[in-house]
N, C-alpha and C. Protein backbone atom coordinates (compact mmCIF):
# COMPACT_ATOMS: atom_id res chain seq x y z
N UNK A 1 88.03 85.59 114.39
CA UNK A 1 86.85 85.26 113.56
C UNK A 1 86.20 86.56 113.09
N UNK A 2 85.96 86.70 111.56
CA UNK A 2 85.14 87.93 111.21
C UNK A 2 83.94 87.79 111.27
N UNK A 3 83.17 89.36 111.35
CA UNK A 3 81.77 89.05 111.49
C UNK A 3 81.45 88.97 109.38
N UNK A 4 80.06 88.84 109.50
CA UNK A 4 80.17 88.26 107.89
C UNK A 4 80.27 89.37 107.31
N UNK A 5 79.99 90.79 108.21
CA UNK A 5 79.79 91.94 106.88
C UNK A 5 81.08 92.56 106.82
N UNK A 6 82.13 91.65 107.46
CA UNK A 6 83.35 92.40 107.46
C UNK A 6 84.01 91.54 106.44
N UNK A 7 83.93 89.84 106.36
CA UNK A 7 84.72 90.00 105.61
C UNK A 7 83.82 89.88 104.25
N UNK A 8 82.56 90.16 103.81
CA UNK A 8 82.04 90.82 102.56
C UNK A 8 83.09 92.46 101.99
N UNK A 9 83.09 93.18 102.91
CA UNK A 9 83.69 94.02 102.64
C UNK A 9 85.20 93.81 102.54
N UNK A 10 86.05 93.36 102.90
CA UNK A 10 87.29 93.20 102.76
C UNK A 10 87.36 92.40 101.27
N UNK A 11 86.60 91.49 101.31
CA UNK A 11 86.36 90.58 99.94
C UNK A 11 86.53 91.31 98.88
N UNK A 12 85.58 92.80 99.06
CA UNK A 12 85.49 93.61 97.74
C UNK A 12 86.48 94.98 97.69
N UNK A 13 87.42 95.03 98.37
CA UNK A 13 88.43 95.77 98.55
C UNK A 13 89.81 95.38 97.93
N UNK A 14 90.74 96.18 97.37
CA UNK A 14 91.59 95.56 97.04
C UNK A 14 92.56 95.20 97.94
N UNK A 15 93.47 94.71 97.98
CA UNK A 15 94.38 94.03 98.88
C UNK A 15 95.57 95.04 98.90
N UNK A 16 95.99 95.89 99.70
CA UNK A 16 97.09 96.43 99.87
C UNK A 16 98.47 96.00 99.17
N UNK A 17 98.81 95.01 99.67
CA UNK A 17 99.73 94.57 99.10
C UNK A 17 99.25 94.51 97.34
N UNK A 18 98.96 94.34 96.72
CA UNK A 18 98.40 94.62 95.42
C UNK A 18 98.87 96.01 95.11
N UNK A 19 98.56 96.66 95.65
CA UNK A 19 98.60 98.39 95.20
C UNK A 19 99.78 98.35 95.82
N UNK A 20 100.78 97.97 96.66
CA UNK A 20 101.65 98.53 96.86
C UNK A 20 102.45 97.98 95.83
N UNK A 21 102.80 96.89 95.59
CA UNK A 21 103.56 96.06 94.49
C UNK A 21 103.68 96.56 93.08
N UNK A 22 102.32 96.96 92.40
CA UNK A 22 102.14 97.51 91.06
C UNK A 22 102.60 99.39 91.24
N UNK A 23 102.38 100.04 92.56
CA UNK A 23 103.09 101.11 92.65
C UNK A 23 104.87 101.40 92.65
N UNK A 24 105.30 100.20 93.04
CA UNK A 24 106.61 99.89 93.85
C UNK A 24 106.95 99.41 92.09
N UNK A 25 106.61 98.48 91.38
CA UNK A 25 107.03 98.18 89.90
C UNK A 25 106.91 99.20 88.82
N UNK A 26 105.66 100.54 89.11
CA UNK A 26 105.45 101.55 88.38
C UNK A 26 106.77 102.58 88.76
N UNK A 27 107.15 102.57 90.10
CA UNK A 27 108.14 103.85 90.43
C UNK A 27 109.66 102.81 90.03
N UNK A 28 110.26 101.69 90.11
CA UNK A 28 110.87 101.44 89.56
C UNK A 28 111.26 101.32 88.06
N UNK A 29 110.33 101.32 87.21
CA UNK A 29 110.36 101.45 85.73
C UNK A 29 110.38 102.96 85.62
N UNK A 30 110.29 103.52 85.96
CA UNK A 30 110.58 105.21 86.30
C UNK A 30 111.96 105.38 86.50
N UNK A 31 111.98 105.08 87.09
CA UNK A 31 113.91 105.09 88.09
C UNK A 31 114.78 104.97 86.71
N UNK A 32 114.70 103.26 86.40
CA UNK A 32 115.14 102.46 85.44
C UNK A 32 115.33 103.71 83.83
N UNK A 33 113.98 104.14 83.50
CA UNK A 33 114.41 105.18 82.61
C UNK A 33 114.80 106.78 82.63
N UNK A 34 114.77 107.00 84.27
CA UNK A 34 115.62 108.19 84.34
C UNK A 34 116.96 107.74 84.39
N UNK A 35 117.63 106.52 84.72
CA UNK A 35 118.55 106.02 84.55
C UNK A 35 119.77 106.18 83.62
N UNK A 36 118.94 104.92 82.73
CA UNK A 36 118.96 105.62 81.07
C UNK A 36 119.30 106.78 80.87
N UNK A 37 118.26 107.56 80.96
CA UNK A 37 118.61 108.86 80.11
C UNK A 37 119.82 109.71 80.58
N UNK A 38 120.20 109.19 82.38
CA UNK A 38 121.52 110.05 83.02
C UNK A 38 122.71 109.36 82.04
N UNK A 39 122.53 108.18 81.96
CA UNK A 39 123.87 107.37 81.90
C UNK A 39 123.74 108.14 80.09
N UNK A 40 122.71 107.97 79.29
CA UNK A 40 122.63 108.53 77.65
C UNK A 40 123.32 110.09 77.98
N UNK A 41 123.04 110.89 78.67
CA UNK A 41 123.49 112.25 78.76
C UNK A 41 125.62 112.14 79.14
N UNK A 42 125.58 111.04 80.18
CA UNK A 42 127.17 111.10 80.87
C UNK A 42 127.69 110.53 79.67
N UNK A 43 127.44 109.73 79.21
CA UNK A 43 128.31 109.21 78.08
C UNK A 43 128.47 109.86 76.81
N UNK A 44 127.67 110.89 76.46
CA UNK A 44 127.89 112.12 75.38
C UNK A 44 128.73 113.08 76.12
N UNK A 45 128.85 113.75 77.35
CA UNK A 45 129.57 114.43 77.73
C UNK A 45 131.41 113.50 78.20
N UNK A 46 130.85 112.26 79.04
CA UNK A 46 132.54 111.42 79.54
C UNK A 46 132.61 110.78 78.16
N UNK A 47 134.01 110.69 77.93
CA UNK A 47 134.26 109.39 77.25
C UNK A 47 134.91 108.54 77.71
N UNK A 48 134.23 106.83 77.79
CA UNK A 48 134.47 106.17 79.15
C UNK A 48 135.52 104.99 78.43
């Protein structure tokens, strides 16, 4: 059981999981276009 000023405060906090999810989708769309650009660079140098 919380006391009330705890969960006032948790209320107005963001939720971890929140920030980890939109960090975890920000560093994958990262990945995704360094990706890209390896595979755009190997395929001007290999011809596959």
């Amino acid at each position: 059981m919380l006391a009330p000023d705890e969960h006032e405060s948790s209320r107005n906090r963001v939720p971890p999981s929140d920030s980890y999810i939109r960090s975890f989708i920000l560093k994958s769309a990262q990945q995704e276009k360094a990706l890209h650009h390896i595979c755009d660079s190997c395929c001007l140098i290999l011809p596959w």
